[in-house]
Protein backbone atom coordinates (compact mmCIF):
# COMPACT_ATOMS: atom_id res chain seq x y z
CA UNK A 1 96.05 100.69 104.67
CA UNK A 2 94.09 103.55 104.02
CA UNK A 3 93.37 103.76 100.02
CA UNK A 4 92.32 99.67 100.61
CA UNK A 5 88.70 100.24 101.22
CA UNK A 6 86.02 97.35 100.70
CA UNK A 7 84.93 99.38 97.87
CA UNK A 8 88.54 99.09 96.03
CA UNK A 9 88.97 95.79 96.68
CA UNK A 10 85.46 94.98 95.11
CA UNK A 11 86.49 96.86 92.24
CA UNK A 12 89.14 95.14 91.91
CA UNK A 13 88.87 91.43 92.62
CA UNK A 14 84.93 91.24 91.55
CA UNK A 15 84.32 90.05 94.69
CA UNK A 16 81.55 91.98 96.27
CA UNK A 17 82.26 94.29 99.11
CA UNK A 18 80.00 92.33 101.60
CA UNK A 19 81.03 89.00 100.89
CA UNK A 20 84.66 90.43 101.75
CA UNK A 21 83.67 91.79 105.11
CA UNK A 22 81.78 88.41 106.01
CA UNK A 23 85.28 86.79 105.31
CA UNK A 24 87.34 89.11 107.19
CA UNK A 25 84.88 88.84 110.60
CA UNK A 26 84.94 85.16 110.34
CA UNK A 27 88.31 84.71 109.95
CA UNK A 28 89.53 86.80 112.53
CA UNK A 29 87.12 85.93 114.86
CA UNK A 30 87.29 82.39 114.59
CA UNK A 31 88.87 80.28 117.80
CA UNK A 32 91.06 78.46 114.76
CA UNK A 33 91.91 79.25 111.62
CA UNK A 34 94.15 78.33 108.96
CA UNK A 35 95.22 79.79 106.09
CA UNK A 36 96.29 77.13 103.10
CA UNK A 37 97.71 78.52 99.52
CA UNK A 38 98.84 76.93 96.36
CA UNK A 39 100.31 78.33 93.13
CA UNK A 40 97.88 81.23 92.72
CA UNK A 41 99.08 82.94 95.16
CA UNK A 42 103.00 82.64 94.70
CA UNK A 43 103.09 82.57 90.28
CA UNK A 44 103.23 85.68 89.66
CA UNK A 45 105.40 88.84 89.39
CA UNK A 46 104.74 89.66 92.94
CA UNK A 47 104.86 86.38 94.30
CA UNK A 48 106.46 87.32 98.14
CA UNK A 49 104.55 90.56 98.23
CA UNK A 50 101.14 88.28 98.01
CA UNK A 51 102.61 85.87 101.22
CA UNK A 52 103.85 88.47 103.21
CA UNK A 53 100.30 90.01 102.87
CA UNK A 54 98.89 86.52 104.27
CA UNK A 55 101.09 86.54 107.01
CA UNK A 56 100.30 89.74 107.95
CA UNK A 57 96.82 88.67 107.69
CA UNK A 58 97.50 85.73 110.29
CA UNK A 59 99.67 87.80 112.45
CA UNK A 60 97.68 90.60 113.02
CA UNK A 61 94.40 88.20 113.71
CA UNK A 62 96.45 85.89 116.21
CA UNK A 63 96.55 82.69 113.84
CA UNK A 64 100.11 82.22 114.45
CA UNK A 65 101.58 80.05 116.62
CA UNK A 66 99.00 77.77 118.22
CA UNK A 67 97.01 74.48 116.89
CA UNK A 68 95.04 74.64 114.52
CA UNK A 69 95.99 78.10 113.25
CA UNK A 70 98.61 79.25 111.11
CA UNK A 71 99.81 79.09 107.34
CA UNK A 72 100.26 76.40 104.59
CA UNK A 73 101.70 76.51 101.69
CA UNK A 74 100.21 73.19 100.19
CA UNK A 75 102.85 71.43 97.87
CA UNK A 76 102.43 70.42 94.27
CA UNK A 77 104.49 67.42 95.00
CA UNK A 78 105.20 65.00 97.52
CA UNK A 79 108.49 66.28 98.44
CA UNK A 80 108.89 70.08 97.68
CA UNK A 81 108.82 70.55 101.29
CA UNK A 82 111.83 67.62 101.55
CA UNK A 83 113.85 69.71 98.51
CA UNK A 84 113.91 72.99 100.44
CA UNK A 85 115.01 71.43 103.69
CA UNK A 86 118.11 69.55 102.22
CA UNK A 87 119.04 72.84 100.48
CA UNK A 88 117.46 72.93 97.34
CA UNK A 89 117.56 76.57 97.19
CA UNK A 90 120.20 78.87 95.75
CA UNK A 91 120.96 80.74 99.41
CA UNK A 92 120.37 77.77 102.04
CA UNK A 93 122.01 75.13 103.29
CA UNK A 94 120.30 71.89 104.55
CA UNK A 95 118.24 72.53 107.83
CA UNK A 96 117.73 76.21 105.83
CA UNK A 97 120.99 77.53 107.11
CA UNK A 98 121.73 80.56 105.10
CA UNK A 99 125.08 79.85 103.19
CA UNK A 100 126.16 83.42 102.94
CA UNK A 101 126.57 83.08 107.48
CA UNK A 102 130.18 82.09 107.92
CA UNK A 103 129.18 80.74 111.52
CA UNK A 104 126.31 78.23 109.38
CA UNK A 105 128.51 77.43 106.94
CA UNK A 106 131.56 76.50 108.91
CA UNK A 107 130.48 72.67 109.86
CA UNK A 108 129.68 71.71 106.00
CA UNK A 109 133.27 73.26 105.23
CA UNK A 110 134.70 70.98 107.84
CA UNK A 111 132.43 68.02 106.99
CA UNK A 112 133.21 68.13 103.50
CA UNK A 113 137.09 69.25 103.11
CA UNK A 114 135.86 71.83 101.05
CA UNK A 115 135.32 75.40 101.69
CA UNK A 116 131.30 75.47 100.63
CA UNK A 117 131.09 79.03 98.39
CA UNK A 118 129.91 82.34 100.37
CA UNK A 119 127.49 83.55 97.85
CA UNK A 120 124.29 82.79 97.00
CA UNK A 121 123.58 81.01 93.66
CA UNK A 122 121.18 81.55 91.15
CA UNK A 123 117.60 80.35 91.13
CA UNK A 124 115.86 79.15 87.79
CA UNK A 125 115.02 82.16 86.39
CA UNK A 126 118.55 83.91 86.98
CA UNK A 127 119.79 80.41 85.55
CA UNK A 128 118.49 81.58 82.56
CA UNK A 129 118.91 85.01 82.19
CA UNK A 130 122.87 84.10 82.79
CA UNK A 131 122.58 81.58 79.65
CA UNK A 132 121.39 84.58 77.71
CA UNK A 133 125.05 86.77 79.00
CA UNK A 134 126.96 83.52 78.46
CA UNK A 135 128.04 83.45 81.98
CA UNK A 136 126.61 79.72 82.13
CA UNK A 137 127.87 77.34 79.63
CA UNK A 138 127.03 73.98 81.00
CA UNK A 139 123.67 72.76 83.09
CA UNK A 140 122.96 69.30 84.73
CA UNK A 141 118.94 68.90 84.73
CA UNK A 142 117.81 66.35 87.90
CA UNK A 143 114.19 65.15 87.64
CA UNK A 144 113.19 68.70 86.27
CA UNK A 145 111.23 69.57 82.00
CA UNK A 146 112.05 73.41 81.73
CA UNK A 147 111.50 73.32 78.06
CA UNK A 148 107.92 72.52 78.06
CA UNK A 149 107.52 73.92 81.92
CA UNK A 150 108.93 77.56 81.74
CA UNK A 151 106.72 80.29 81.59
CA UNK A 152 108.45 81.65 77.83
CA UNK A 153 108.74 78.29 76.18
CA UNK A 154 110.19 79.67 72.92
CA UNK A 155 112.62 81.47 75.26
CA UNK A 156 113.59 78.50 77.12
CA UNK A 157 114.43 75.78 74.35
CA UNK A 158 116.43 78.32 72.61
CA UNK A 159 118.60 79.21 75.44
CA UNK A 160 119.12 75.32 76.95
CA UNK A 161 119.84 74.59 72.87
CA UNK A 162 122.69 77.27 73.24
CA UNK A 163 124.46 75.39 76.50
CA UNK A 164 128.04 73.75 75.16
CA UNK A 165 126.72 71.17 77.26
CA UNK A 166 123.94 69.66 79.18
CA UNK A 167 123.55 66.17 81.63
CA UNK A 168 119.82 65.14 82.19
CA UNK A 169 118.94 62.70 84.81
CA UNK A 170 115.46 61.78 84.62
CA UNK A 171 112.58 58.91 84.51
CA UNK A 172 111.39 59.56 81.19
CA UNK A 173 113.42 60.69 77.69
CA UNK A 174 111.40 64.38 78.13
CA UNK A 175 111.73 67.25 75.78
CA UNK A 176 114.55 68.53 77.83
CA UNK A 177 116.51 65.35 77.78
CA UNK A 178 116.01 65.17 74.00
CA UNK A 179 118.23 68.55 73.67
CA UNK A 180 120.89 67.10 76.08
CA UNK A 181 124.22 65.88 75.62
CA UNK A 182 123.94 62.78 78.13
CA UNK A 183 121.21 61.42 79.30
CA UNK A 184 121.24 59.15 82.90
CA UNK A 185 118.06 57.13 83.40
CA UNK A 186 116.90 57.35 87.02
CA UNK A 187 114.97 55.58 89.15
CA UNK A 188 111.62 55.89 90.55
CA UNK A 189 112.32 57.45 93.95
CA UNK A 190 109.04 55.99 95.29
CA UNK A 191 109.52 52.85 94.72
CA UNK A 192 112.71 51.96 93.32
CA UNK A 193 114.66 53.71 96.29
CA UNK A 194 115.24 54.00 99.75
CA UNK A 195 115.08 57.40 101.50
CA UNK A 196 113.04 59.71 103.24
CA UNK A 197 110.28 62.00 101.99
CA UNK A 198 108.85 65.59 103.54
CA UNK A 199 105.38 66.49 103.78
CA UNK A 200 103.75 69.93 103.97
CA UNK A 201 103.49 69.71 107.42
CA UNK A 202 106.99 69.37 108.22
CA UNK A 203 106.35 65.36 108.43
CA UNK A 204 109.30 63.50 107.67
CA UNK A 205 108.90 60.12 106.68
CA UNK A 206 110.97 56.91 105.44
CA UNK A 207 110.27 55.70 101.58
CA UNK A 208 111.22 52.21 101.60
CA UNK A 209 112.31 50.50 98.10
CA UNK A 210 110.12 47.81 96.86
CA UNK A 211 111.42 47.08 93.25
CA UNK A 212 114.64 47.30 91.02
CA UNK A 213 114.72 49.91 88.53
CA UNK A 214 114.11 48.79 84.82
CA UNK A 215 116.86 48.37 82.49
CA UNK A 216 119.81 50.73 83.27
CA UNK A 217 118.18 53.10 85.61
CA UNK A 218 119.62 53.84 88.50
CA UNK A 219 119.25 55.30 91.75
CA UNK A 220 119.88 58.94 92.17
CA UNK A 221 122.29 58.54 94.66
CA UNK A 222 124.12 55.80 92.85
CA UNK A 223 124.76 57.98 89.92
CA UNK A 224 125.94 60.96 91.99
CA UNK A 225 128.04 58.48 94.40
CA UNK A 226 129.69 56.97 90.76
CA UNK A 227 130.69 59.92 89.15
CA UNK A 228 132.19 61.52 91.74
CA UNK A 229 134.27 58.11 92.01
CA UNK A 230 134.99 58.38 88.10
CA UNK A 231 136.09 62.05 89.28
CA UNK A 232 138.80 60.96 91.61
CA UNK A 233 136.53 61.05 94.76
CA UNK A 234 135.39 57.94 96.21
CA UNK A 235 132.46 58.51 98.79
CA UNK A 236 132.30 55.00 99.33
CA UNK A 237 128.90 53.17 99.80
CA UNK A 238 126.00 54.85 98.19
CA UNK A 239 123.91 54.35 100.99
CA UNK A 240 120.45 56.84 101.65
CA UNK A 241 120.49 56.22 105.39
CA UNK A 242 124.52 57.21 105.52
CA UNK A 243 123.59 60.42 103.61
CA UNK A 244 120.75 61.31 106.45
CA UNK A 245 123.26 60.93 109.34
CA UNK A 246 125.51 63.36 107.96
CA UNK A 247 122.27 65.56 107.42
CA UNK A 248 121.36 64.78 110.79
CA UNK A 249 125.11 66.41 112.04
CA UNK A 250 124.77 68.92 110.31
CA UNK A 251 121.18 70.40 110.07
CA UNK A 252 120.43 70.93 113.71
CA UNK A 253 116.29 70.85 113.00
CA UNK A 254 116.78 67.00 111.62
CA UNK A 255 118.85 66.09 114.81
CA UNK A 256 116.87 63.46 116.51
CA UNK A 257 115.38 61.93 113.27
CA UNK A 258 116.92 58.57 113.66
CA UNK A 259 116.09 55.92 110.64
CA UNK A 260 115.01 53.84 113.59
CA UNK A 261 112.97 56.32 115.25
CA UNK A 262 111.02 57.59 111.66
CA UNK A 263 110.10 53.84 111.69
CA UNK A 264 108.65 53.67 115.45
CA UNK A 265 106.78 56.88 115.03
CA UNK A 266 105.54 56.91 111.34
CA UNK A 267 107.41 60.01 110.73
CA UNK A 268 108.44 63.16 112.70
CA UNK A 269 107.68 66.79 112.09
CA UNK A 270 111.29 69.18 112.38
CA UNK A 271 112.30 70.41 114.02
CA UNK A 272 113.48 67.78 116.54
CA UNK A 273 116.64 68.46 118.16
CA UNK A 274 117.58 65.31 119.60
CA UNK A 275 116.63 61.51 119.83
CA UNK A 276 114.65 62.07 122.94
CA UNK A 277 112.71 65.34 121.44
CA UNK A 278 109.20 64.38 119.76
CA UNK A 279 109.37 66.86 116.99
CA UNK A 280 107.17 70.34 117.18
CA UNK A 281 103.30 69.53 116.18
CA UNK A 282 103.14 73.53 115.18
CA UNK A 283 105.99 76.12 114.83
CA UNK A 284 105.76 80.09 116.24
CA UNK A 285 104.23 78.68 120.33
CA UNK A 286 106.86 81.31 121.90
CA UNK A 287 105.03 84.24 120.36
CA UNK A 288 102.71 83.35 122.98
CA UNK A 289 104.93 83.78 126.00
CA UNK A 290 105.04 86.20 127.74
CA UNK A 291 107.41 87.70 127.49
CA UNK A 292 107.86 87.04 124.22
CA UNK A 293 111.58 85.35 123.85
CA UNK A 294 113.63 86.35 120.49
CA UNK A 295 112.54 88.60 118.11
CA UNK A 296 108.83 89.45 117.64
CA UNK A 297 107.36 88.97 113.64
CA UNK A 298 107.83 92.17 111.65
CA UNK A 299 104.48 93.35 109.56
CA UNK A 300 105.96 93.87 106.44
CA UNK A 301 103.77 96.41 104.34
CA UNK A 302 102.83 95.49 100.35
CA UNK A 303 100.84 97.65 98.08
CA UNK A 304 98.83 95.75 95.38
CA UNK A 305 100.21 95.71 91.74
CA UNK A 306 97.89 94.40 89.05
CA UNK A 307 99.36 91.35 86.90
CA UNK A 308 102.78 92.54 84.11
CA UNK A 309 100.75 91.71 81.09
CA UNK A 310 98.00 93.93 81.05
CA UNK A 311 94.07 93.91 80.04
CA UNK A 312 93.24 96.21 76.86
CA UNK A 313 91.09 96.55 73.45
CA UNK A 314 93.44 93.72 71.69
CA UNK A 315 93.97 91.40 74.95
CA UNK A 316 91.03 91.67 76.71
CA UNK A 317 90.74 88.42 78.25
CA UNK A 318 92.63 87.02 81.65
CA UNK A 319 93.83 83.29 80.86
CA UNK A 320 95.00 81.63 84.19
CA UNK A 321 96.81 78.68 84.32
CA UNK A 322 97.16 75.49 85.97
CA UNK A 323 96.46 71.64 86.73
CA UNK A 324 93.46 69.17 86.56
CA UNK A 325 92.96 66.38 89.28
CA UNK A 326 94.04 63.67 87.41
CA UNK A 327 97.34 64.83 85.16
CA UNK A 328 100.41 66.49 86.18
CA UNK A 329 102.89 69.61 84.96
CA UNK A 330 104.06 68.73 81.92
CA UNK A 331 102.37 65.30 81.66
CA UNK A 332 105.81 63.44 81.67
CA UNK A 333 104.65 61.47 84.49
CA UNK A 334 101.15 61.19 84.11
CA UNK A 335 100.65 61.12 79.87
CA UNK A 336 101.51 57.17 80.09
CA UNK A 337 98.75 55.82 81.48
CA UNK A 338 94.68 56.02 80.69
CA UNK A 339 92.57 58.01 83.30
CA UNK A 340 88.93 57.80 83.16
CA UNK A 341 89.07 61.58 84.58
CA UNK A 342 91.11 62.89 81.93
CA UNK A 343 90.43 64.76 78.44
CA UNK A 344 92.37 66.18 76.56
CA UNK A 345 93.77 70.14 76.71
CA UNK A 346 90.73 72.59 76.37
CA UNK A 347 90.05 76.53 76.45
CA UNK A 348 87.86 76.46 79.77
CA UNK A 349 85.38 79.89 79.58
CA UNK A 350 82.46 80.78 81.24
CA UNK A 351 78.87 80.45 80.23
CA UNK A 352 78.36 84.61 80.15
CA UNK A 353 81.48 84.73 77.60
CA UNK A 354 80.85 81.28 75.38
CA UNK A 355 77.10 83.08 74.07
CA UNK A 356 79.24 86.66 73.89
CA UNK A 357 81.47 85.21 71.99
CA UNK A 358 79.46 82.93 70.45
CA UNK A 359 81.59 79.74 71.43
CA UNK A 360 80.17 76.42 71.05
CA UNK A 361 81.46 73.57 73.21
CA UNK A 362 84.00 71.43 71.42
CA UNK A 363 84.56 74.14 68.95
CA UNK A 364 88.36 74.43 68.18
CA UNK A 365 89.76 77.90 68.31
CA UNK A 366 92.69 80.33 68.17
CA UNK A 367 94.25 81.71 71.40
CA UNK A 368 96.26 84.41 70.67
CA UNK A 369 98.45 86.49 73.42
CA UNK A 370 101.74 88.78 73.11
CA UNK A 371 104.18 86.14 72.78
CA UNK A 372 102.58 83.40 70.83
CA UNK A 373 99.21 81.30 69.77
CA UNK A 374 98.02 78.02 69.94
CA UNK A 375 94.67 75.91 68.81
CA UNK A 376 92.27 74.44 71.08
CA UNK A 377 88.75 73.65 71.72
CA UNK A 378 86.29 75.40 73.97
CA UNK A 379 85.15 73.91 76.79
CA UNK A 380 81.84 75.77 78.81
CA UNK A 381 82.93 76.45 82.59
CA UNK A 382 80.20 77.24 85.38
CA UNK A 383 82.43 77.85 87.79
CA UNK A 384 84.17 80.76 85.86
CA UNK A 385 83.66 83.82 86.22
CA UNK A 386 83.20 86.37 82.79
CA UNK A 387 86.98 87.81 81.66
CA UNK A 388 88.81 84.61 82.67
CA UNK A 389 89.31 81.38 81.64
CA UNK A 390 91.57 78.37 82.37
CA UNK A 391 94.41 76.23 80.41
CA UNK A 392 97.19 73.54 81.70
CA UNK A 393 100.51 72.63 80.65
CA UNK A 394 99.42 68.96 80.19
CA UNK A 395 99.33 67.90 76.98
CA UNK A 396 102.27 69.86 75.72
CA UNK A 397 102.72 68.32 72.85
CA UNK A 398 99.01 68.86 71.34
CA UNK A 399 98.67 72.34 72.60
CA UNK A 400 102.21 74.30 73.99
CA UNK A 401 100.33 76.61 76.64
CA UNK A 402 103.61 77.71 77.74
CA UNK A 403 104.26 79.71 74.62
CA UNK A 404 101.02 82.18 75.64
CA UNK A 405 102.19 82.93 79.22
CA UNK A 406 104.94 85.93 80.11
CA UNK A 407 108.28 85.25 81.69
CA UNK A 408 108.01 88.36 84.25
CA UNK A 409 109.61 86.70 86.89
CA UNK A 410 109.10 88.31 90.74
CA UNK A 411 112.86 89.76 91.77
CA UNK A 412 112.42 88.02 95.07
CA UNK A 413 111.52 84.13 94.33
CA UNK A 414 112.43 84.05 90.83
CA UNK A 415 108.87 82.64 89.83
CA UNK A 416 107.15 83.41 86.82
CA UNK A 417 104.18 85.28 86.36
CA UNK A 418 102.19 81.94 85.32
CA UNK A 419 98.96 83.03 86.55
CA UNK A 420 97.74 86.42 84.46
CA UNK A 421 98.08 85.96 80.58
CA UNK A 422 96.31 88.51 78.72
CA UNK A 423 94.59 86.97 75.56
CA UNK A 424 91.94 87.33 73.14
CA UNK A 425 90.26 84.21 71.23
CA UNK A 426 89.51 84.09 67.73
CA UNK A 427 86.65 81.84 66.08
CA UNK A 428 89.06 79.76 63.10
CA UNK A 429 87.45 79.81 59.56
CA UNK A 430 85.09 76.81 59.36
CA UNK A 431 86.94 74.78 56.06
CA UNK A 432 84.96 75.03 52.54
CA UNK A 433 83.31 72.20 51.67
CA UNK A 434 84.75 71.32 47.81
């Protein structure tokens, strides 16, 4: 901890050294406190190092373990939380039983009549990186746009291009599911299915299906149910609230989640162990006991390491990425429909660089960073700071952010370093009148 004075982190961050020690008293002398995170915390090449630092944070303050307190990270999406806990992760199970823990993995090998595999798998990133050795041939896309959504766009349409062959089961016909081989329309989970959804607060809650899917889209679980029939393996109905009771038997934290007691309740945070358990309002109370029963949280020590792609004389700019209130990623979902909120893609700068530069709102320029360049107009941001300015991944197909940002992916989470582009801008040679 030493070398981390207020005066480092102040040269650093640009925040001043004050402001930082107002922040730290508050905080950690505040009865409650929470700590709530998005994206710019976890995109980048350091991505666990920057949580573990928060959670040392909240541990060493107290904000662990009691209402009111504690740490959230807030979800881009209704049901990120709902992905992870039925395994959506390369080493966990449902319930996040790790699958390389023979005892864990024992009841899915018996409920299944298959013996479930005792490695971990690969997360996106890896996915990708074992396209490039040619030790994965074939890739079936669920509900997912890596070619306009990964951090080296050029990168990632070339290698998904290379696959002998690809499945993409999605809502829309997006860039990805134009390079595949078959394409499965799906329905819209929210309202075209029945199932459950999980909130960031652990709140697990029915979705209930109010319309049939257009045309031939189907449900998820129908298409999964029918081609493992047209496989030789007939699962029999494809019903949602069959496929929770076997997650319930099997993930112990889902237990008592009942279809009939989500319905009484409006939901139930996990864990909840059984049908007469209420579920746990806030995880961590036994730190408090004394004394303490099971192991006690570990501080884990970080050092700070600035961002892969690095300021200098021909980059000097920071571009951050990210989303506006009213679109979404790629704007598969959300490009369909008029918003009175939205415009379109812009170069967001602040007012100190627009007259250094001498920018002009509106005016259309040339972004320019290691890997690739793209066209856009300025837009004048107060609430930027000088040396950094803002893009999304919106409007992909007028402006391809994605082939400005760097692929450095942290070794830990796999996530790329989305957050810390180095750029410059470039005024574009006003035409000549004839």
């Amino acid at each position: 901890m030493e070398p981390y004075t207020l005066e480092y982190a102040e040269r650093e961050t640009g925040v001043p050294a004050e402001a930082i020690r107002e922040l730290a008293h508050a905080y950690a002398t505040a009865d409650k406190a929470m700590i709530c995170w998005t994206l710019g915390i976890t995109e980048h090449h350091n991505a666990v190092d920057n949580v573990l630092a928060l959670i040392n944070l909240a541990t060493l303050t107290g904000h662990v373990g009691k209402y009111g307190s504690g740490l959230n990270p807030l979800r881009g999406q209704n049901n990120v939380q709902g992905g992870g806990d039925m395994g959506a992760l390369p080493d966990r199970l449902p319930g996040f039983q790790h699958v390389e823990n023979d005892a864990l993995r024992a009841p899915f090998d018996a409920a299944w009549g298959v013996a479930v595999p005792p490695k971990k798998g690969w997360h996106l990133s890896a996915m990708f990186d074992a396209i490039e050795r040619g030790d994965l041939r074939a890739a079936y896309v669920i509900g997912e746009n890596p070619v306009q959504s990964e951090a080296d766009q050029k990168r990632a349409k070339h290698l998904l291009g290379s696959l002998d062959f690809m499945v993409v089961q999605d809502l829309f016909l997006t860039a990805t599911a134009e390079l595949a081989d078959v394409v499965l329309p799906a329905a819209a989970a929210w309202a075209e299915s029945e199932g459950t959804v999980t909130n960031s607060e652990r709140r697990v809650q029915r979705v209930r299906k109010a319309l049939e899917p257009p045309g031939e889209a189907r449900d998820d679980l129908w298409i999964i149910f029918e081609l493992a029939r047209r496989m030789g393996h007939d699962w029999g109905e494809a019903s949602a609230e069959r496929v929770w009771n076997e997650l319930r038997g099997l993930s112990p934290v889902h237990r008592g989640m009942s279809y009939e007691r989500l319905e009484a309740l409006g939901g139930i945070q996990w864990p909840c162990w059984d049908e007469t358990h209420p579920g746990e309002l806030f995880l961590h109370s036994r730190l408090w006991e004394d004394p303490v029963p099971g192991a006690r949280i570990p501080f884990v020590p970080v050092d700070h390491d600035p961002p892969v792609d690095r300021l200098d004389d021909d980059f000097p700019i920071r571009l951050t990425t990210g989303r506006r209130l009213d679109s979404y990623n790629t704007g598969v979902q959300t490009g369909s429909y008029r918003s009175p909120m939205r415009r379109g893609e812009t170069l967001d700068v602040s007012p100190e660089d627009a007259e250094r530069f001498g920018f002009a709102e509106g005016e259309r320029v040339r972004v320019v960073s290691r890997r690739g360049q793209v066209e856009v107009p300025v837009r004048v941001d107060a609430g930027l700071r000088p040396g950094l300015t803002f893009m999304t991944l919106h409007f992909q197909d007028d402006v391809a952010t994605n082939l400005l940002t760097i692929d450095a992916i942290d070794p830990k989470s796999g996530t790329a370093e989305f957050k810390a582009t180095a750029i410059r801008i470039e005024k574009l040679e006003s035409p000549v009148l004839a």
